[in-house]
PDB file of N, CA and C in Angstrom:
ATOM      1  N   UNK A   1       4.170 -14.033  19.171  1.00  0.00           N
ATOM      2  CA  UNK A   1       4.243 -14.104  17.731  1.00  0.00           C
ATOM      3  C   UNK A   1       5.690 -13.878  17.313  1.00  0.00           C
ATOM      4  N   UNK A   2       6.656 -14.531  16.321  1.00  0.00           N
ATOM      5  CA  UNK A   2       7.246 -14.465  15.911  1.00  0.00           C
ATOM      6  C   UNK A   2       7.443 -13.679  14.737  1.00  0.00           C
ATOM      7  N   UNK A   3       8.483 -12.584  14.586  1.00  0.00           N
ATOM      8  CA  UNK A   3       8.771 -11.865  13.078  1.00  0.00           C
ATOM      9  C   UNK A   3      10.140 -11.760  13.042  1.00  0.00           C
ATOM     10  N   UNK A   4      10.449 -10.753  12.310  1.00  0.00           N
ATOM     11  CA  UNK A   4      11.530 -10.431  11.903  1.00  0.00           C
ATOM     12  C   UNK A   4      12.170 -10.094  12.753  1.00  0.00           C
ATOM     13  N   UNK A   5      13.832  -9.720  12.920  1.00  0.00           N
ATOM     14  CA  UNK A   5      14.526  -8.777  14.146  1.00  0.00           C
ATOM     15  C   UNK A   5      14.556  -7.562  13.218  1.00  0.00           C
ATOM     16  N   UNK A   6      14.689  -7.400  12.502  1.00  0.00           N
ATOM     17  CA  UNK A   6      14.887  -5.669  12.173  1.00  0.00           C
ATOM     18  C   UNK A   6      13.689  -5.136  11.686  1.00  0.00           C
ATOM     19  N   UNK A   7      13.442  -3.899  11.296  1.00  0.00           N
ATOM     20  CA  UNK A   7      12.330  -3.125  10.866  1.00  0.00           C
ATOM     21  C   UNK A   7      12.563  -2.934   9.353  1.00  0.00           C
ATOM     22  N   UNK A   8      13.549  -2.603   8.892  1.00  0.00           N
ATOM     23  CA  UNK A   8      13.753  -2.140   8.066  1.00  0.00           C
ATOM     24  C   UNK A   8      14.951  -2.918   7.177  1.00  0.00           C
ATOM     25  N   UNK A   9      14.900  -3.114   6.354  1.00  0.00           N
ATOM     26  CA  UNK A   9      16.132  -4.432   5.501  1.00  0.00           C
ATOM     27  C   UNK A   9      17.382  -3.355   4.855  1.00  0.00           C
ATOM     28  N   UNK A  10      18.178  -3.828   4.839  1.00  0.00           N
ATOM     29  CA  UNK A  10      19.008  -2.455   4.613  1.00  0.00           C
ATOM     30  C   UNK A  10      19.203  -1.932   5.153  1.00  0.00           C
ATOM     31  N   UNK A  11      19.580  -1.747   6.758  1.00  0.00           N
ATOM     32  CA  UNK A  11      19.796  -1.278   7.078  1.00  0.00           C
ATOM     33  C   UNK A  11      21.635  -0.765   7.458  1.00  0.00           C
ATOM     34  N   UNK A  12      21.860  -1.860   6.945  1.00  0.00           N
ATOM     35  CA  UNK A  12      23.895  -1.854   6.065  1.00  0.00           C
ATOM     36  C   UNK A  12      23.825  -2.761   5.495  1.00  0.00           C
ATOM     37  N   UNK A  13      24.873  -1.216   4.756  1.00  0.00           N
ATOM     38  CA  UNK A  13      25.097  -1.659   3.175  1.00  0.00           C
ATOM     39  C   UNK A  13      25.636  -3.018   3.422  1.00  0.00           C
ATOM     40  N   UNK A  14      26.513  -3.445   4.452  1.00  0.00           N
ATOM     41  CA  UNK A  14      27.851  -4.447   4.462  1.00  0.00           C
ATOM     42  C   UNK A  14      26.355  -6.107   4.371  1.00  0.00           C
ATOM     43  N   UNK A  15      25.270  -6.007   4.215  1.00  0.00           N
ATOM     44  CA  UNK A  15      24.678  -7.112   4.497  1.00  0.00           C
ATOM     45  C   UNK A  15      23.895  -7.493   3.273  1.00  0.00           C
ATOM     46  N   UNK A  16      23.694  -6.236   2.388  1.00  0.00           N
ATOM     47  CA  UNK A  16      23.524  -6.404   0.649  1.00  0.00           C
ATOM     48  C   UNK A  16      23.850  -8.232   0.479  1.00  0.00           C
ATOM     49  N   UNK A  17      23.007  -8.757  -0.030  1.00  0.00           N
ATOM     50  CA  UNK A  17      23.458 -10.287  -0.494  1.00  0.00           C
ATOM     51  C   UNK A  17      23.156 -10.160  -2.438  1.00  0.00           C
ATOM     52  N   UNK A  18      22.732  -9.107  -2.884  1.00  0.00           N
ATOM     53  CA  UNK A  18      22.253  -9.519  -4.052  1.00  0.00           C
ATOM     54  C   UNK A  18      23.736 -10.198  -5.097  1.00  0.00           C
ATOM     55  N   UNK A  19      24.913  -9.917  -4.698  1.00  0.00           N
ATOM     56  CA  UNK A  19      25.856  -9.769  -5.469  1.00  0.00           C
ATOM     57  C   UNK A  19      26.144 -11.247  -5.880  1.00  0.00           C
ATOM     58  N   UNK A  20      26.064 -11.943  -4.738  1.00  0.00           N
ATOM     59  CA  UNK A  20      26.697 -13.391  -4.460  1.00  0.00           C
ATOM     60  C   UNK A  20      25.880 -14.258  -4.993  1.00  0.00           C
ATOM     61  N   UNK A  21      24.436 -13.881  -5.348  1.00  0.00           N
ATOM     62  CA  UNK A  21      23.477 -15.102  -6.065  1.00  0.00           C
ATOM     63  C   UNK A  21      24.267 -14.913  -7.750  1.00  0.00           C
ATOM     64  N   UNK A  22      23.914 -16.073  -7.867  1.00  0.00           N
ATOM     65  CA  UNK A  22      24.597 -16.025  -9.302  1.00  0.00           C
ATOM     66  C   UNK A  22      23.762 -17.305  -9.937  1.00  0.00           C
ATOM     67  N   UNK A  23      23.643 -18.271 -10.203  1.00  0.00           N
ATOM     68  CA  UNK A  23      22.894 -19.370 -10.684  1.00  0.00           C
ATOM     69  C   UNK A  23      21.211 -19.377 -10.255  1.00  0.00           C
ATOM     70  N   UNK A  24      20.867 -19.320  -8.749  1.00  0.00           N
ATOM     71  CA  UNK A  24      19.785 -19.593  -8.419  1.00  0.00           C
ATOM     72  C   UNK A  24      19.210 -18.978  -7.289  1.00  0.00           C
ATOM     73  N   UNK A  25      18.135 -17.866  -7.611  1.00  0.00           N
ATOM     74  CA  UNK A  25      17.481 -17.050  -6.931  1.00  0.00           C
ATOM     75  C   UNK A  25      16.048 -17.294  -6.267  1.00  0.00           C
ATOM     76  N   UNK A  26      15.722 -16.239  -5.218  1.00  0.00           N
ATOM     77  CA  UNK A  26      14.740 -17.202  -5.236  1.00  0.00           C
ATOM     78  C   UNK A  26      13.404 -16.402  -5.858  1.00  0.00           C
ATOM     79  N   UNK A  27      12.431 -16.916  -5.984  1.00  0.00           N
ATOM     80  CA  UNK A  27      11.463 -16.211  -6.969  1.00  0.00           C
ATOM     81  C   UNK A  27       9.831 -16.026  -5.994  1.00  0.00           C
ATOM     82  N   UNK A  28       9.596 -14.753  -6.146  1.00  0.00           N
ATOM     83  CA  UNK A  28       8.178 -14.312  -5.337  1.00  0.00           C
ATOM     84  C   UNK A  28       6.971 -14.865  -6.385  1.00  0.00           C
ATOM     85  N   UNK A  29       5.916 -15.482  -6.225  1.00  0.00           N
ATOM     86  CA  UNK A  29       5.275 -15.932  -7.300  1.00  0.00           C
ATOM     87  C   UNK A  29       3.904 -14.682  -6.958  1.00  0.00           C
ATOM     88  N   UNK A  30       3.813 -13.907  -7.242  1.00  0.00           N
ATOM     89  CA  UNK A  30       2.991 -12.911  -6.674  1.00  0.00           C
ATOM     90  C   UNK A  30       1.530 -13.623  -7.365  1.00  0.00           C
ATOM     91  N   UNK A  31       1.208 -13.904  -8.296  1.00  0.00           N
ATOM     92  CA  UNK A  31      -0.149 -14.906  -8.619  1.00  0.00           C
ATOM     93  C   UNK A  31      -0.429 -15.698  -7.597  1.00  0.00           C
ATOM     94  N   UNK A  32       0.446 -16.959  -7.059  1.00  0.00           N
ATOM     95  CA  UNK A  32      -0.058 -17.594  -5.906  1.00  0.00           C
ATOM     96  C   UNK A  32      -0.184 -16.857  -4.750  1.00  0.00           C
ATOM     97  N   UNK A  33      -0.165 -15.654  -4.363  1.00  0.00           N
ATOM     98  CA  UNK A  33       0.030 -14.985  -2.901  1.00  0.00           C
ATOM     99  C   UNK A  33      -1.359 -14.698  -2.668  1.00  0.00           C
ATOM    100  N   UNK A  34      -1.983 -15.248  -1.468  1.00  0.00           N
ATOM    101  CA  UNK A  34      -3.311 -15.297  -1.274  1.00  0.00           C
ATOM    102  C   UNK A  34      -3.081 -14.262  -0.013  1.00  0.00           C
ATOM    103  N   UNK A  35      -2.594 -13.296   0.584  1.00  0.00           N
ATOM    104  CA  UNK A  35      -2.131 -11.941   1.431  1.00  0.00           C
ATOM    105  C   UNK A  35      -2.231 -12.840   2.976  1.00  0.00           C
ATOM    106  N   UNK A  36      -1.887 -14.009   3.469  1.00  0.00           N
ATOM    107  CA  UNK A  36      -1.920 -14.008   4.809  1.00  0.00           C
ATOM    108  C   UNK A  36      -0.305 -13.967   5.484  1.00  0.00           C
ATOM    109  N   UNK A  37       0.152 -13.324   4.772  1.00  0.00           N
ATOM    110  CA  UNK A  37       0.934 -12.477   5.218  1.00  0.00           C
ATOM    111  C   UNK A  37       2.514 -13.219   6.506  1.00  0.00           C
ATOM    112  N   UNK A  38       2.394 -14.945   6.203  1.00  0.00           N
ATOM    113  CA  UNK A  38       3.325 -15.215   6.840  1.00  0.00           C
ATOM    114  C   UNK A  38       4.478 -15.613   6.798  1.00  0.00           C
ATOM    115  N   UNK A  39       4.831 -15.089   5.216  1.00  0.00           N
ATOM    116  CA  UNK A  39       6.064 -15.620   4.701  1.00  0.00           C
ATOM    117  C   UNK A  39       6.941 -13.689   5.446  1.00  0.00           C
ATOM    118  N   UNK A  40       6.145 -13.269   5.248  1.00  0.00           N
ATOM    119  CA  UNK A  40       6.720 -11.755   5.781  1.00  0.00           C
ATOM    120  C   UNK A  40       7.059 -11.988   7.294  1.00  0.00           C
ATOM    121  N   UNK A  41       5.829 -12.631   8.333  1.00  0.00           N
ATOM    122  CA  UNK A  41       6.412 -12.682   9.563  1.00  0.00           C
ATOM    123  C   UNK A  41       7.541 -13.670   9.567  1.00  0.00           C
ATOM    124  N   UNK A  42       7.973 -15.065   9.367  1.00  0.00           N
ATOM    125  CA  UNK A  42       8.782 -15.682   9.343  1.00  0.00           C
ATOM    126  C   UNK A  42       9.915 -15.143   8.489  1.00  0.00           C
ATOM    127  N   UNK A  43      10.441 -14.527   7.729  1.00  0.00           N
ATOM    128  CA  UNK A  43      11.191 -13.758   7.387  1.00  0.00           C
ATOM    129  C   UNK A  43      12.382 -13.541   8.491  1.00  0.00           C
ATOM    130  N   UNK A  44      13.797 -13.957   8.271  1.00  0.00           N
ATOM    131  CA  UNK A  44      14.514 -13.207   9.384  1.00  0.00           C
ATOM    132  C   UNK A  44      14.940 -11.861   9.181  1.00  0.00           C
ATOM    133  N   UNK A  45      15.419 -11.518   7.434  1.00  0.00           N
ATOM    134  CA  UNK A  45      15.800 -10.412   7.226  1.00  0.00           C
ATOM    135  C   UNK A  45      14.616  -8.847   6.869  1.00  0.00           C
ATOM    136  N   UNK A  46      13.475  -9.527   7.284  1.00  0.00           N
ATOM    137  CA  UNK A  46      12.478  -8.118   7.215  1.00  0.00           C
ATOM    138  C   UNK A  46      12.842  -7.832   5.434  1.00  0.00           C
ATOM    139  N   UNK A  47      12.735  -8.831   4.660  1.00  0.00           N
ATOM    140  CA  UNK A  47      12.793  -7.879   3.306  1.00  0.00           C
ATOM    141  C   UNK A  47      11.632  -8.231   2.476  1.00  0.00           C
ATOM    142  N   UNK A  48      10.431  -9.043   3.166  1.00  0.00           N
ATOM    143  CA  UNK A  48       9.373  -9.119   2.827  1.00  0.00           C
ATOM    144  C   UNK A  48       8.030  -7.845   2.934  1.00  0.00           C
ATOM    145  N   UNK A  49       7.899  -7.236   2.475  1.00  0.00           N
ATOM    146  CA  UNK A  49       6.828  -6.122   2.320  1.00  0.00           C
ATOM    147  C   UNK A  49       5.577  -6.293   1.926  1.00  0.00           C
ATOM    148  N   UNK A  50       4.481  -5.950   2.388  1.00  0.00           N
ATOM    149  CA  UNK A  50       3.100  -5.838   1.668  1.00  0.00           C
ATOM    150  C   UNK A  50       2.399  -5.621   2.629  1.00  0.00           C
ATOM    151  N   UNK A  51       1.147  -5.627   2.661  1.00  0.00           N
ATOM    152  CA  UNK A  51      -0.153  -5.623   3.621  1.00  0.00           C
ATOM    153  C   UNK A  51      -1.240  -6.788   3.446  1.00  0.00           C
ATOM    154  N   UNK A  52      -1.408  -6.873   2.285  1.00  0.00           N
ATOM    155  CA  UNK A  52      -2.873  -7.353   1.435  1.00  0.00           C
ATOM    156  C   UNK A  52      -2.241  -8.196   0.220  1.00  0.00           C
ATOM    157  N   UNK A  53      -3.465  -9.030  -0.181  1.00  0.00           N
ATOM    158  CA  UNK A  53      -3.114  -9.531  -1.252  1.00  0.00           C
ATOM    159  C   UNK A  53      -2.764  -9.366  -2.503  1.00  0.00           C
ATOM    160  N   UNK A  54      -1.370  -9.711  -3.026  1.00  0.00           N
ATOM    161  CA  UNK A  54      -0.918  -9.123  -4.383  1.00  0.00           C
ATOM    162  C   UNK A  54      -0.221  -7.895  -3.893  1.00  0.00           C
ATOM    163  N   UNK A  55       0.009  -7.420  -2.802  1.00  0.00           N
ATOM    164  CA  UNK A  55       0.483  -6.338  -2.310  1.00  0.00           C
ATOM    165  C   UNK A  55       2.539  -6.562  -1.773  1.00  0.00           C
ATOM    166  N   UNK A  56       2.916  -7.870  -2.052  1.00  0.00           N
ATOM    167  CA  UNK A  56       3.406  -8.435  -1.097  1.00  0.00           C
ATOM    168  C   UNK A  56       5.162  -8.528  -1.961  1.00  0.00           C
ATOM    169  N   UNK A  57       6.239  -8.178  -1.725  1.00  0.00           N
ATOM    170  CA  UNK A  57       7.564  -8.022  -2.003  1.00  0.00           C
ATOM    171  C   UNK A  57       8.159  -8.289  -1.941  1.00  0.00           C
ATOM    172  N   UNK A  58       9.255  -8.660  -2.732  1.00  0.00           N
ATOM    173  CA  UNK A  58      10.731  -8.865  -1.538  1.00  0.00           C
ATOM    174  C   UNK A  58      11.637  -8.465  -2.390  1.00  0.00           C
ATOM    175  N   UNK A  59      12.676  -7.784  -1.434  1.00  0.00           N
ATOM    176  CA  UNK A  59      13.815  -6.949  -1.911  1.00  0.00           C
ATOM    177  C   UNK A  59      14.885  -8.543  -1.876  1.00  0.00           C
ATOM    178  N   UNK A  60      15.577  -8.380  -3.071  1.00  0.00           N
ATOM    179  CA  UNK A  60      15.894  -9.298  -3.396  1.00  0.00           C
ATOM    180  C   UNK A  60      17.632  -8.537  -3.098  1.00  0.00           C
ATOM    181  N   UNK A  61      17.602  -7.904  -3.326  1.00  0.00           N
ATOM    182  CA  UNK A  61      19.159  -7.028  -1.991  1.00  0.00           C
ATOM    183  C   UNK A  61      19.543  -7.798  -1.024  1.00  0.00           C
ATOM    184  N   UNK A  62      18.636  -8.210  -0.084  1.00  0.00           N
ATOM    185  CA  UNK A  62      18.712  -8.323   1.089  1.00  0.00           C
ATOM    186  C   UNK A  62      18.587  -9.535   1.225  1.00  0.00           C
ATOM    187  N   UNK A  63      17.292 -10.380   0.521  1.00  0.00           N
ATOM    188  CA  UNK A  63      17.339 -11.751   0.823  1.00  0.00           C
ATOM    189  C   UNK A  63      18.760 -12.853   1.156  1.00  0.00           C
ATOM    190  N   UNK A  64      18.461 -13.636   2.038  1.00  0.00           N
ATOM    191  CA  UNK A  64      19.510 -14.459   2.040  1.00  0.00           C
ATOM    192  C   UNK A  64      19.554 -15.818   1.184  1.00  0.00           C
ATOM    193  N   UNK A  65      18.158 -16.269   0.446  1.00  0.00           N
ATOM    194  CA  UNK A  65      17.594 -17.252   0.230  1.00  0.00           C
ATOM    195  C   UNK A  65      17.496 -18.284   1.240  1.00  0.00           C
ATOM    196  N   UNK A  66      16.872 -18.082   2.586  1.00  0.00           N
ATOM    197  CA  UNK A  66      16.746 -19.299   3.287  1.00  0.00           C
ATOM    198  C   UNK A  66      15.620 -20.929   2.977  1.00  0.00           C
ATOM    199  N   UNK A  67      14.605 -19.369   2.313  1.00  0.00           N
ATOM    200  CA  UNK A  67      13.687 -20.662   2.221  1.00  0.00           C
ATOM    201  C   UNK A  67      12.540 -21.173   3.169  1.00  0.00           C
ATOM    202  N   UNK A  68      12.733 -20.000   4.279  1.00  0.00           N
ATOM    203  CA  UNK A  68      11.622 -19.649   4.961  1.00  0.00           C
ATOM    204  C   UNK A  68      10.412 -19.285   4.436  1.00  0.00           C
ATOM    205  N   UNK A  69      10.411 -18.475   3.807  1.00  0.00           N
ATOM    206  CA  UNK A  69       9.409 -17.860   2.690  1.00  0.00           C
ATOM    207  C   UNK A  69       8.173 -19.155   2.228  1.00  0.00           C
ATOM    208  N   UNK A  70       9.080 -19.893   1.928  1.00  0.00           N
ATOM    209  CA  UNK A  70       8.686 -20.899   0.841  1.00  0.00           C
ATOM    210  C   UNK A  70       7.843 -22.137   1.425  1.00  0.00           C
ATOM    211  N   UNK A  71       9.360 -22.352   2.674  1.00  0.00           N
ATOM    212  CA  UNK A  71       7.974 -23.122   3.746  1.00  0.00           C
ATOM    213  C   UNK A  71       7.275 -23.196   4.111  1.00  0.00           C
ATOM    214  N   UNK A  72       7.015 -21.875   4.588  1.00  0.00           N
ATOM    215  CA  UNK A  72       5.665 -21.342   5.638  1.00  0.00           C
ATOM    216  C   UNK A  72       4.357 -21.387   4.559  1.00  0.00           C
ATOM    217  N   UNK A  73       4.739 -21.077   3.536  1.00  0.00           N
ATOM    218  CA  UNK A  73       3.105 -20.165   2.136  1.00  0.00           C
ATOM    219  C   UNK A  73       2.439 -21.657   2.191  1.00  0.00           C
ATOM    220  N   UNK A  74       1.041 -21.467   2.423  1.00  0.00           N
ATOM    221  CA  UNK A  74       0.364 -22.489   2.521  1.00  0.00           C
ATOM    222  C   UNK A  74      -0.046 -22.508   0.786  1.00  0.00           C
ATOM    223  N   UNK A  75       0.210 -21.330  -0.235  1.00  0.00           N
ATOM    224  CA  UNK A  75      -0.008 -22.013  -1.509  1.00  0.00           C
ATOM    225  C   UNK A  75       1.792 -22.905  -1.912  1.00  0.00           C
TER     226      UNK A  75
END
């Protein structure tokens, strides 16, 4: 199974991305999130959080906007 490499997002400061978005972010639609949970495993930076449905996060600090997220969500 494939996930994340780190455990924890933030784990330096020096990797913070929130500063550099400026026009276009990317957006968690927490209504469509039906909890199978694989936009979190495909994730490289671990800044996806939740368990369950509607439970589900992302630290927007950390994101890189790849767009992984977005691919994987079968909604």
């Amino acid at each position: 199974m494939f996930g994340p490499l780190f455990c924890k997002p933030g784990s330096s400061k020096e990797y913070k991305t929130g500063s550099w978005r400026s026009t276009q972010k990317p957006k968690f639609l927490q209504q469509n999130c039906i909890g199978c949970g694989l936009c979190k495993l495909v994730c490289p930076e671990a800044c996806i959080t939740g368990k369950e449905k509607n439970t589900y996060t992302v630290d927007y600090d950390y994101c890189k906007g790849c767009g992984l997220c977005a691919y994987i969500c079968p909604k």
